[in-house]
Protein backbone atom coordinates (compact mmCIF):
# COMPACT_ATOMS: atom_id res chain seq x y z
CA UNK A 1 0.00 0.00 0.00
CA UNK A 2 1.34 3.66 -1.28
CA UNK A 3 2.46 5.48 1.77
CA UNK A 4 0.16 8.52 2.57
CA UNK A 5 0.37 12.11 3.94
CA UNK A 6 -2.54 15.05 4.32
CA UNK A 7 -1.72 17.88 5.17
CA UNK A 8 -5.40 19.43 6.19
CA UNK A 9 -6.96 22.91 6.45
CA UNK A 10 -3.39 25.24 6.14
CA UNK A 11 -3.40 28.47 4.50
CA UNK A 12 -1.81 27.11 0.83
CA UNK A 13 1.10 29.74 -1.09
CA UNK A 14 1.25 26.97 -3.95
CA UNK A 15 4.04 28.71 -5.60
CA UNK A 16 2.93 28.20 -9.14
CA UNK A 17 2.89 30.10 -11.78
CA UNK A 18 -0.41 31.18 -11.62
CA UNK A 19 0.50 32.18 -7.79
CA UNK A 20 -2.49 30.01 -6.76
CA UNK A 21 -3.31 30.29 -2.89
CA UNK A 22 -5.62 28.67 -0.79
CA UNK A 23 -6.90 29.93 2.40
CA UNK A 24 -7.90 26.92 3.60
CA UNK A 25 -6.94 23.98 1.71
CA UNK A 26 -5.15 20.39 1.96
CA UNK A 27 -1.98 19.15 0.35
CA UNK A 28 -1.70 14.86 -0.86
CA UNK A 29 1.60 13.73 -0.76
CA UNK A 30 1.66 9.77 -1.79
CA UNK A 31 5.47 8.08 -1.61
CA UNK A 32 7.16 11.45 -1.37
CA UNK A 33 4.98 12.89 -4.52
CA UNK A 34 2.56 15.42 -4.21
CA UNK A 35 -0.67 13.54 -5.91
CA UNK A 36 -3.24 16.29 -4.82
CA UNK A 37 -4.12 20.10 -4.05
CA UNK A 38 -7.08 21.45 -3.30
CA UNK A 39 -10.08 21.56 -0.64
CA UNK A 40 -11.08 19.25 1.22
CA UNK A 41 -8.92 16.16 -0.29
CA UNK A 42 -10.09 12.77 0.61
CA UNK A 43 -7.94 10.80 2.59
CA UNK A 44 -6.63 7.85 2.02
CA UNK A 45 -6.88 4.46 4.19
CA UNK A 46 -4.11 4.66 6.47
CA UNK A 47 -2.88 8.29 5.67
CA UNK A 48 -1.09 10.02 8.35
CA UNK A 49 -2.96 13.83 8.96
CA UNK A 50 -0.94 16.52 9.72
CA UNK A 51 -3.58 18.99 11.06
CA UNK A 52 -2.34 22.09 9.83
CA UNK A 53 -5.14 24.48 10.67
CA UNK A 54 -3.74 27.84 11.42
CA UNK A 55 -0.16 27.25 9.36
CA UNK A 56 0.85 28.61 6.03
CA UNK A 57 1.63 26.03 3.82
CA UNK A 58 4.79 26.30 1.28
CA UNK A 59 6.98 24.93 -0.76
CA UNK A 60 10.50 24.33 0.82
CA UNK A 61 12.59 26.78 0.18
CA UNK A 62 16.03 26.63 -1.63
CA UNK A 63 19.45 27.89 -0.71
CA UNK A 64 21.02 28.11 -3.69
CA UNK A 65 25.11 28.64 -2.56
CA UNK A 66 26.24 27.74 0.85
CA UNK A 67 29.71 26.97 1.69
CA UNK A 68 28.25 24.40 4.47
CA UNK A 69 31.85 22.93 5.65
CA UNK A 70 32.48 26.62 6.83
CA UNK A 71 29.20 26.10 9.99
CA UNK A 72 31.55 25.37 12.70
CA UNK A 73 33.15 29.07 12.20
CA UNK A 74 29.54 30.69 12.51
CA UNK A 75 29.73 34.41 13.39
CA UNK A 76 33.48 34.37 13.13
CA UNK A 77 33.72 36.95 10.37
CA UNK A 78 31.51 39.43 11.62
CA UNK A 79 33.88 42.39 10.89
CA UNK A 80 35.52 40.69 8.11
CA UNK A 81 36.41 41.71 4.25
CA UNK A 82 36.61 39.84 1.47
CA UNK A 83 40.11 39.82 1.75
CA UNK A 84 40.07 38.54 5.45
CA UNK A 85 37.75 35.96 4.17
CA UNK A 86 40.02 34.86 1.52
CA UNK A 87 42.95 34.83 3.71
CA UNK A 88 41.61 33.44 6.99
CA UNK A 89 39.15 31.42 6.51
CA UNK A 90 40.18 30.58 3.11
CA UNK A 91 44.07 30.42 3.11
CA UNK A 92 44.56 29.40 6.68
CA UNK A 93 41.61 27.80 8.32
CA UNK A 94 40.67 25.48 5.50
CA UNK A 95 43.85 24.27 4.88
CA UNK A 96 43.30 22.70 7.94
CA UNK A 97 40.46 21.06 7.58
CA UNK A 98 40.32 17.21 7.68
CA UNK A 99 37.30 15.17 6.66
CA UNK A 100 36.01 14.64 9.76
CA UNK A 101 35.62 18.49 9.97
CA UNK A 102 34.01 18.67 6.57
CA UNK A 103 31.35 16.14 7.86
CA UNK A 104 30.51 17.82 10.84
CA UNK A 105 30.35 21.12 9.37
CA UNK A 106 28.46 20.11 6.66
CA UNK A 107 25.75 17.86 9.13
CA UNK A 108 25.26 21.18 11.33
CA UNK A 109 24.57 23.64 8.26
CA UNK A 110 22.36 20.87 6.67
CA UNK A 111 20.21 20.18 9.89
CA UNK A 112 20.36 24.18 10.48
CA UNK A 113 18.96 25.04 7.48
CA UNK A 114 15.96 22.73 7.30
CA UNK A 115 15.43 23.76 10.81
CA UNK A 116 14.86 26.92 8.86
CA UNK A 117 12.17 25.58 5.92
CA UNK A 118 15.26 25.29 3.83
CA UNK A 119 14.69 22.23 2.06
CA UNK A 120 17.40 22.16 -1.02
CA UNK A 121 20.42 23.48 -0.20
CA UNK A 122 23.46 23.72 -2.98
CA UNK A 123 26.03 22.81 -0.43
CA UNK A 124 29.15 24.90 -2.55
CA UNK A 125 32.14 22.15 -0.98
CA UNK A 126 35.04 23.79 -1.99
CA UNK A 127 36.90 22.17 0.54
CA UNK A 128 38.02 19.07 -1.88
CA UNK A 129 41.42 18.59 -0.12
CA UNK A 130 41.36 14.82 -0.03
CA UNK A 131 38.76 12.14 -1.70
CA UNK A 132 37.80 11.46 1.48
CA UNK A 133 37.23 15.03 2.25
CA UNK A 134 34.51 15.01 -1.04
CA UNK A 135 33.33 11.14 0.80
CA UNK A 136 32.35 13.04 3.86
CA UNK A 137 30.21 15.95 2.49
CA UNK A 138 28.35 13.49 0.66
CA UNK A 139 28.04 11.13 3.44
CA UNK A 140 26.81 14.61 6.07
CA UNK A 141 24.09 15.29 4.05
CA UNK A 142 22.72 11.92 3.39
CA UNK A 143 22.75 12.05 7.23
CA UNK A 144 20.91 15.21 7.26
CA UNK A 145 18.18 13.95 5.17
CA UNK A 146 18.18 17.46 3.25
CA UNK A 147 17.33 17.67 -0.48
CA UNK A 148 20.67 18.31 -2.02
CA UNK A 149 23.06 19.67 -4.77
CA UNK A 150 26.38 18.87 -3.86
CA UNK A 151 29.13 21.40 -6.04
CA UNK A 152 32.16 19.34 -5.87
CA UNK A 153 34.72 22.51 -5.44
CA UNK A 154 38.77 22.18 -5.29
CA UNK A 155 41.56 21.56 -3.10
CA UNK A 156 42.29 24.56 -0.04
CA UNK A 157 46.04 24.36 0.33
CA UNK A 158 48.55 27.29 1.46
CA UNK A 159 49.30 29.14 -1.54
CA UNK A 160 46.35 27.75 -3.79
CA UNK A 161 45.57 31.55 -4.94
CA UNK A 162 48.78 31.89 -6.37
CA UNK A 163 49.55 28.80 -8.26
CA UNK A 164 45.58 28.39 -10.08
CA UNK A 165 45.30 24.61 -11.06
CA UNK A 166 42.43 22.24 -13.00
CA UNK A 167 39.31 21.19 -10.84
CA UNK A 168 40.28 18.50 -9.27
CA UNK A 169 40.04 15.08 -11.50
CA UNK A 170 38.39 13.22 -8.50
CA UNK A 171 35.48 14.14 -9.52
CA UNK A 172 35.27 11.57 -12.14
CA UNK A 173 35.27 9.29 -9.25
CA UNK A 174 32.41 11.12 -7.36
CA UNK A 175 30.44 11.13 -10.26
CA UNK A 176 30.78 7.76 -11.35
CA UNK A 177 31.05 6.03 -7.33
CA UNK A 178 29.06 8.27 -5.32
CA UNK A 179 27.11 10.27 -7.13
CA UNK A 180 25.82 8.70 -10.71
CA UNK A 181 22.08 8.78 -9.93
CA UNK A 182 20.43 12.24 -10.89
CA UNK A 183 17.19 11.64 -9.54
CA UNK A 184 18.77 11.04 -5.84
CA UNK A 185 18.56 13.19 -2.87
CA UNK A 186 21.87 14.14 -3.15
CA UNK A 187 23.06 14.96 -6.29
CA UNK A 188 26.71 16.38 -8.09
CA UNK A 189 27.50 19.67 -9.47
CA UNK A 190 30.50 21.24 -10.32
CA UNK A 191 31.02 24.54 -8.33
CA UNK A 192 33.95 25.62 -10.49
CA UNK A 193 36.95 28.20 -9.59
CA UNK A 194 35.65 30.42 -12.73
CA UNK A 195 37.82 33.40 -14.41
CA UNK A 196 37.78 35.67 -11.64
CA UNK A 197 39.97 32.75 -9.71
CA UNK A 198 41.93 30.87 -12.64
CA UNK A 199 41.04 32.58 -16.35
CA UNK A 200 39.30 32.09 -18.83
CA UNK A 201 41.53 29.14 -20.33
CA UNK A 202 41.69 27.05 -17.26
CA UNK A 203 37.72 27.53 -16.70
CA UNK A 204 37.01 26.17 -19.85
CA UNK A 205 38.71 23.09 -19.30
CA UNK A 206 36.75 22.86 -16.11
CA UNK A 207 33.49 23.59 -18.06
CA UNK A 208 34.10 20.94 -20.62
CA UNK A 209 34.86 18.53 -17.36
CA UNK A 210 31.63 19.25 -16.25
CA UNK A 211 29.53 19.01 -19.56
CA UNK A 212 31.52 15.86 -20.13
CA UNK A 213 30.19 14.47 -17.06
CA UNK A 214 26.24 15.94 -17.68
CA UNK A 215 26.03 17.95 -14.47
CA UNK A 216 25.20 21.84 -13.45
CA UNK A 217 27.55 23.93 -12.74
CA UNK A 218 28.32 27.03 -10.69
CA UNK A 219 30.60 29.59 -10.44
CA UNK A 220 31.78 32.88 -8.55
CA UNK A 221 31.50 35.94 -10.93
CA UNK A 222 31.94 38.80 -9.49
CA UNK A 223 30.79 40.61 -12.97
CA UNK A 224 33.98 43.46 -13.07
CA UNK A 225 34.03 46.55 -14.41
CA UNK A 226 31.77 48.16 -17.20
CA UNK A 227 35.15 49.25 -19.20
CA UNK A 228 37.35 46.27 -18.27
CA UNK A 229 37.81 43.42 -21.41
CA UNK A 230 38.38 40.58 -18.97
CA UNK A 231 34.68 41.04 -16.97
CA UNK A 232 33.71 37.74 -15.89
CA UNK A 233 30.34 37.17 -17.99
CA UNK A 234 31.98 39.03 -20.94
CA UNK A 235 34.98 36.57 -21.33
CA UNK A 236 32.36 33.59 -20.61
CA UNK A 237 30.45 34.00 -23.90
CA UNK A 238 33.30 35.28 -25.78
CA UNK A 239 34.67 31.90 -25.23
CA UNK A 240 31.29 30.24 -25.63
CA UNK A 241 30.64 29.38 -22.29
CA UNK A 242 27.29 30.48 -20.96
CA UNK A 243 24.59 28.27 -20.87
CA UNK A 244 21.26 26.94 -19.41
CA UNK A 245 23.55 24.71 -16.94
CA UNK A 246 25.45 27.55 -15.99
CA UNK A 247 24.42 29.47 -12.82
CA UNK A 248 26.53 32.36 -11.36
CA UNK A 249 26.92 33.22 -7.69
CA UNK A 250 27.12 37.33 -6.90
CA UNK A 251 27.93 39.26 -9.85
CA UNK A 252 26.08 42.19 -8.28
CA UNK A 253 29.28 44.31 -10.45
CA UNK A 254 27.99 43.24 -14.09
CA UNK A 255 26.96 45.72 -16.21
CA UNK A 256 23.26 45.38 -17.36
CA UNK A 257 24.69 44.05 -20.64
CA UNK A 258 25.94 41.16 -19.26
CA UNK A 259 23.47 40.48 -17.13
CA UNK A 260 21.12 40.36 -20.24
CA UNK A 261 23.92 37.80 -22.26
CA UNK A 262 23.81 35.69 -19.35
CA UNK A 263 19.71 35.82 -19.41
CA UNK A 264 19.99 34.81 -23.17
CA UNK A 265 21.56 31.85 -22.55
CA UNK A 266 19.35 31.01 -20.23
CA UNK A 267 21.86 31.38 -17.18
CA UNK A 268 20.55 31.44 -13.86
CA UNK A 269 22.07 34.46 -10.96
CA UNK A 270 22.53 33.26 -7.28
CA UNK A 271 23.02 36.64 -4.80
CA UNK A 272 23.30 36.65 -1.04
CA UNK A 273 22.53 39.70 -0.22
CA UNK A 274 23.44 40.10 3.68
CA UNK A 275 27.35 39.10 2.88
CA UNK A 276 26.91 41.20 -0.43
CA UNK A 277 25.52 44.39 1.66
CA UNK A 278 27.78 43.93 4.43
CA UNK A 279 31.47 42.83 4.05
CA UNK A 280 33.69 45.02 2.17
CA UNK A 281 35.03 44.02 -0.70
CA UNK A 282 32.12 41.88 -1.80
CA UNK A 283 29.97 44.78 -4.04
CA UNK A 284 28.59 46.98 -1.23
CA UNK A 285 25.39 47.03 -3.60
CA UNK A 286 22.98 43.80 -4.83
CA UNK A 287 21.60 44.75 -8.24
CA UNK A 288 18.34 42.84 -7.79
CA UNK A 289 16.61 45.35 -10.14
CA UNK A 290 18.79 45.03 -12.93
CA UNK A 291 18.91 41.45 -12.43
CA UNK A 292 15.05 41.50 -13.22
CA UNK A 293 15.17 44.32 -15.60
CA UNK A 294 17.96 42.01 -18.08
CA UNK A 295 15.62 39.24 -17.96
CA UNK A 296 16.93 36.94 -14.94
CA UNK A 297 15.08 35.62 -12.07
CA UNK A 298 17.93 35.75 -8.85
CA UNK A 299 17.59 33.40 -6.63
CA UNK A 300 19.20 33.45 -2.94
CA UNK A 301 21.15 32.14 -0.53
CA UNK A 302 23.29 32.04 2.49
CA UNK A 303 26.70 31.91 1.56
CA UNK A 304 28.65 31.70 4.51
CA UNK A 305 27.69 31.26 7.92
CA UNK A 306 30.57 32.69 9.46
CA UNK A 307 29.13 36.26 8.51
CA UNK A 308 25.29 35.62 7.50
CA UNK A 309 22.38 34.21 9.04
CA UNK A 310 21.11 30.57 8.30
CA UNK A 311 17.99 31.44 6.62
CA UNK A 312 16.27 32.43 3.74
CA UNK A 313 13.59 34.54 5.34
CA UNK A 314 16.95 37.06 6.62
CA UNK A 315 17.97 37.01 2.91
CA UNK A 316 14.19 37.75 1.74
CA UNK A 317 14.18 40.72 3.37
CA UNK A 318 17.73 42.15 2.66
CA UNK A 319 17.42 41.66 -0.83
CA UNK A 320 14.17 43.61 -0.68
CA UNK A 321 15.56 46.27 1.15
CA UNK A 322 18.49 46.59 -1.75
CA UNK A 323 15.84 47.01 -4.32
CA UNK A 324 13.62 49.30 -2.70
CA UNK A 325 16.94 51.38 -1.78
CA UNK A 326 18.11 51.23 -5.51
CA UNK A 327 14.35 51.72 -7.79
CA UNK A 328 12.32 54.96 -7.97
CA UNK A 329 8.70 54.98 -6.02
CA UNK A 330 6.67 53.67 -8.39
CA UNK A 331 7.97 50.74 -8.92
CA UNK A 332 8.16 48.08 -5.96
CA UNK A 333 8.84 44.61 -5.88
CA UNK A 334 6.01 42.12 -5.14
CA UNK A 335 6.47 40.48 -2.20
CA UNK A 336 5.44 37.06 -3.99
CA UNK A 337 8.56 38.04 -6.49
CA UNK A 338 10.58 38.00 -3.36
CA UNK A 339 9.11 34.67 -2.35
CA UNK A 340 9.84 33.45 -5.60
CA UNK A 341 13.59 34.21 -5.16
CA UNK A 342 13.56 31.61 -2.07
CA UNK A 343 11.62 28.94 -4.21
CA UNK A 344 10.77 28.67 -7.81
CA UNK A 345 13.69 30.45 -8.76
CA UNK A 346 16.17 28.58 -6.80
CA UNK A 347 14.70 25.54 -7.82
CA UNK A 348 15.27 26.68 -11.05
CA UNK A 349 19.04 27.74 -10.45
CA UNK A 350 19.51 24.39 -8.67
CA UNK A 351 18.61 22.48 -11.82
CA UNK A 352 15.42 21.01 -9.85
CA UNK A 353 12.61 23.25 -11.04
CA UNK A 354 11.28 19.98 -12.04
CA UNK A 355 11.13 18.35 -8.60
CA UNK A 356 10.70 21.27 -6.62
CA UNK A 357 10.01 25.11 -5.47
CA UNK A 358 6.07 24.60 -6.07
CA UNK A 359 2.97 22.93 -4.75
CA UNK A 360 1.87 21.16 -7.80
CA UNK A 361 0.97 17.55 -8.58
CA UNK A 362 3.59 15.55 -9.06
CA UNK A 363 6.52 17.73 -7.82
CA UNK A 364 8.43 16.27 -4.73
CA UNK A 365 6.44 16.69 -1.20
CA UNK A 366 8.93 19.20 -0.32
CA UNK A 367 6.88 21.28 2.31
CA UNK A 368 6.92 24.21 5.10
CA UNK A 369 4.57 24.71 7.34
CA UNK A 370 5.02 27.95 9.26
CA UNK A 371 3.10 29.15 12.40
CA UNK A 372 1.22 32.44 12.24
CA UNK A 373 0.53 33.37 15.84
CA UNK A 374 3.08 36.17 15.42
CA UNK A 375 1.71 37.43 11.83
CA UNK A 376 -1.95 37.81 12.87
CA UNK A 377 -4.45 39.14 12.10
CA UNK A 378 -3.05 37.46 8.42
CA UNK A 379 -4.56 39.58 5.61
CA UNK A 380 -1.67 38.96 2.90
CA UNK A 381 0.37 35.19 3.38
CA UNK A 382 2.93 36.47 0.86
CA UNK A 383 3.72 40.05 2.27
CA UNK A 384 3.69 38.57 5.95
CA UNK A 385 6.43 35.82 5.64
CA UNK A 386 8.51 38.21 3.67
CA UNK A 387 8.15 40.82 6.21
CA UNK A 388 8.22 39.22 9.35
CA UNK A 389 8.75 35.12 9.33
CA UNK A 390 11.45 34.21 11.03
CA UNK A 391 13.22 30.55 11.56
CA UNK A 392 11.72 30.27 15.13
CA UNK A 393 7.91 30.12 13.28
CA UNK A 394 9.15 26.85 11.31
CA UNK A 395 6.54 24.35 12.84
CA UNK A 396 7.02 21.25 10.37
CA UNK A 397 9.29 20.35 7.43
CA UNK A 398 9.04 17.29 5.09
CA UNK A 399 11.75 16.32 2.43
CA UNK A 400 10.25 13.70 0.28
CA UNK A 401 7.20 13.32 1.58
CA UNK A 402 9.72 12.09 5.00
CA UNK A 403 8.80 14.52 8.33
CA UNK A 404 12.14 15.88 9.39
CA UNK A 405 10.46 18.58 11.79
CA UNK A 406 7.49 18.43 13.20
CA UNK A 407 5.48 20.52 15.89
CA UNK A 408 8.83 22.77 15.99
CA UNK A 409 11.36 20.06 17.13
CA UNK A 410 13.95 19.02 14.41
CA UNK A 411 14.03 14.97 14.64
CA UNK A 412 17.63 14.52 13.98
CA UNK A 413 20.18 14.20 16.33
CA UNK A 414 21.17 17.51 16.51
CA UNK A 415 22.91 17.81 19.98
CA UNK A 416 25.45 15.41 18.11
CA UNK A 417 25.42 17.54 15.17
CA UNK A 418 26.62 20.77 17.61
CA UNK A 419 29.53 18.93 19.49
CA UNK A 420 31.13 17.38 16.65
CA UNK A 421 31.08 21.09 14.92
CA UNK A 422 31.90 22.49 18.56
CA UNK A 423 35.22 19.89 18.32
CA UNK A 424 35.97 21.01 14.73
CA UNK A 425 35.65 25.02 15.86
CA UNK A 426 37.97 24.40 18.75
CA UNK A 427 40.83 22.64 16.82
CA UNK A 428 41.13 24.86 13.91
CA UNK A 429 40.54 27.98 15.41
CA UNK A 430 42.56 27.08 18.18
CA UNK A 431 45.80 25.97 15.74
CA UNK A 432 44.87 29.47 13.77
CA UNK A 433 45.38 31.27 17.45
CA UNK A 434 48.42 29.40 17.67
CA UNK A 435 50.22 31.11 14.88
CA UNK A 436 49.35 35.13 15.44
């Protein structure tokens, strides 16, 4: 018999493209695939009811670039730049890091953000010092249970920003070994060094690596200046790089000309705007409008928990902020757009669209349920969790169609989760204090 799940009477955001939304309506998840939508759904003999009566119902939402090994080192980079970034956490800390800190790292971020609602995550490993380093990201977020992209990055070692090298060839082995099924959980993705790190001639060996092995790929662009001939998206389609596979993390410094090559190649944009807003060096600015105006949808994420918050609903709000600060009076941006960002459009820029980042039959039962005691009296679902949801209101969270919060208690083991990331924090901070 098909394993059964009703979620009854929530307030539905479907996420569709028709933005349908049910005030009180059910959602039919049967073996992890949503099989109904509507009111008053029969149930099933046997299904388990989640009484959701007083709860918005969504879609999970999607963090589309998170550098998940870097959780232990939360809040550490509060005052840092880019440059400290680079050079600390970067150039010192992570050339420390052995696999069992990858794993631990990586289990805490994943459990932390579907404590959050966040339900795909595109967990950006570049932290590929060893094979075993890229076997224990893998084997965190299987643990997690999260819905997952996993961008196979490169090797940390002292001195790799001066001597650029080839993505590591290991991931032949991750693809083929670990990682061969596309329709998994977890799946593979290349999150490739790009020009601003390597050039233009070493990325496109890494791009043809990728597109050799059929998998996404993503890539730090920073964008560069309007006048300068090597600007990131520039020198990608010169060299005929760009494509529908392609998605590109920041580039909040394009010009609106590249942003609008990039959107005809069907190119997806991944911006987190709290780090983007907030450490120097980054962009100081997050160019949501022209993003939208050149044709692209962004989507959001994290980035980096040692300076951002672990949730989407944090980025939701900066990124409206940004666009509000940057566009003329008359013309706002929706708060469903904004929701949008943290769903459809992620799911999009994850290469998922087809699984997730809706309520629709026969998408995966990927679902948030959020409590509204602190948004009432409710008038508009959309403008509310925008404006004023927070992580804390995250009641239940299925991956799957497979409860992984429920009644606001996260079922994993999560006390685990915090001292194996409290033992990684200790050692490599500690051996960083060490030296000066």
């Amino acid at each position: 018999m098909a394993a059964s799940t009703v979620i009854r009477g929530g307030w539905i955001l479907t996420m569709d493209d028709r933005g349908t939304e049910l005030p009180v309506g059910d959602l039919l998840i049967t073996d992890g695939t949503i099989t109904g939508v509507g009111p008053e759904l029969a149930v099933p003999p046997g299904a388990e009811v989640i009484d959701a009566a007083g709860l918005l119902v969504l879609p999970g939402l999607v963090d589309t670039h998170r550098h998940t090994w870097q959780t232990p080192l939360r809040h550490l980079g509060a005052s840092w730049s880019l440059n400290d970034y680079l050079q600390i956490l970067l150039g010192q800390i992570g050339a420390r890091y052995q696999p069992e800190d990858v794993y631990a790292g990586t289990l805490l971020g994943a459990l932390g953000a579907l404590d959050a609602g966040i339900t795909t995550l595109v967990d950006w490993a570049h932290i590929q010092n060893s094979p075993a380093h890229s076997d224990a990201s893998v084997a965190a977020l299987r643990d997690a249970g999260i819905r997952a992209v996993f961008g196979h990055g490169w090797s940390i070692q002292p001195g790799w920003m001066r001597d650029p090298a080839p993505h590591p060839a290991d991931i032949r082995r991750v693809r083929a070994e670990l990682l061969a099924d596309d329709d998994a959980l977890v799946t593979l993705a290349m999150a490739a060094q790009g020009p601003d790190f390597v050039g233009i001639q070493l990325t496109a060996t890494d791009f043809a690596l990728a597109r050799e092995l059929d998998i996404p790929i993503t890539s730090h662009v920073a964008g560069g200046r309007a006048d300068s001939n090597s600007r990131g998206i520039a020198a990608l389609e010169r060299a005929g790089l760009l494509g529908p596979d392609l998605t590109l993390v920041h580039v909040n410094g394009a010009p609106e000309e590249d942003l609008r090559r990039l959107a005809d190649h069907g190119g997806s944009v991944s911006i987190s705007p709290q780090i983007e807003l907030t450490m120097p060096g980054l962009g100081a600015n997050v160019a949501v409008r022209r993003m939208l105006d050149a044709g692209l949808r962004p989507s959001l994420s994290v980035d980096s928990e040692a300076a951002a918050a672990p949730d989407l609903f944090t980025q939701m709000r900066f990124a409206l902020a940004a666009h509000r600060a940057e566009t003329p009076e008359d013309d706002p941006l929706p708060a469903m757009e904004l929701l949008r960002m943290a769903t459809g459009y992620g799911a999009r820029a994850a290469g998922l669209a087809d699984r997730v980042g809706s309520l629709e039959v026969g998408k995966a039962g990927d679902v948030l349920l959020l409590r509204t005691e602190g948004l009432a009296p409710l008038r508009a679902a959309a403008a509310a969790v925008v404006l004023a949801a927070h992580p804390g209101m995250v009641d239940t969270v299925l991956v799957g169609g497979q409860l992984v919060k429920r009644a606001g208690r996260l079922l994993a083991d999560l006390d685990r989760a915090r001292e194996l990331a409290a033992a990684t924090a200790s050692r490599v901070t500690g051996a960083l204090a060490g030296t000066g």
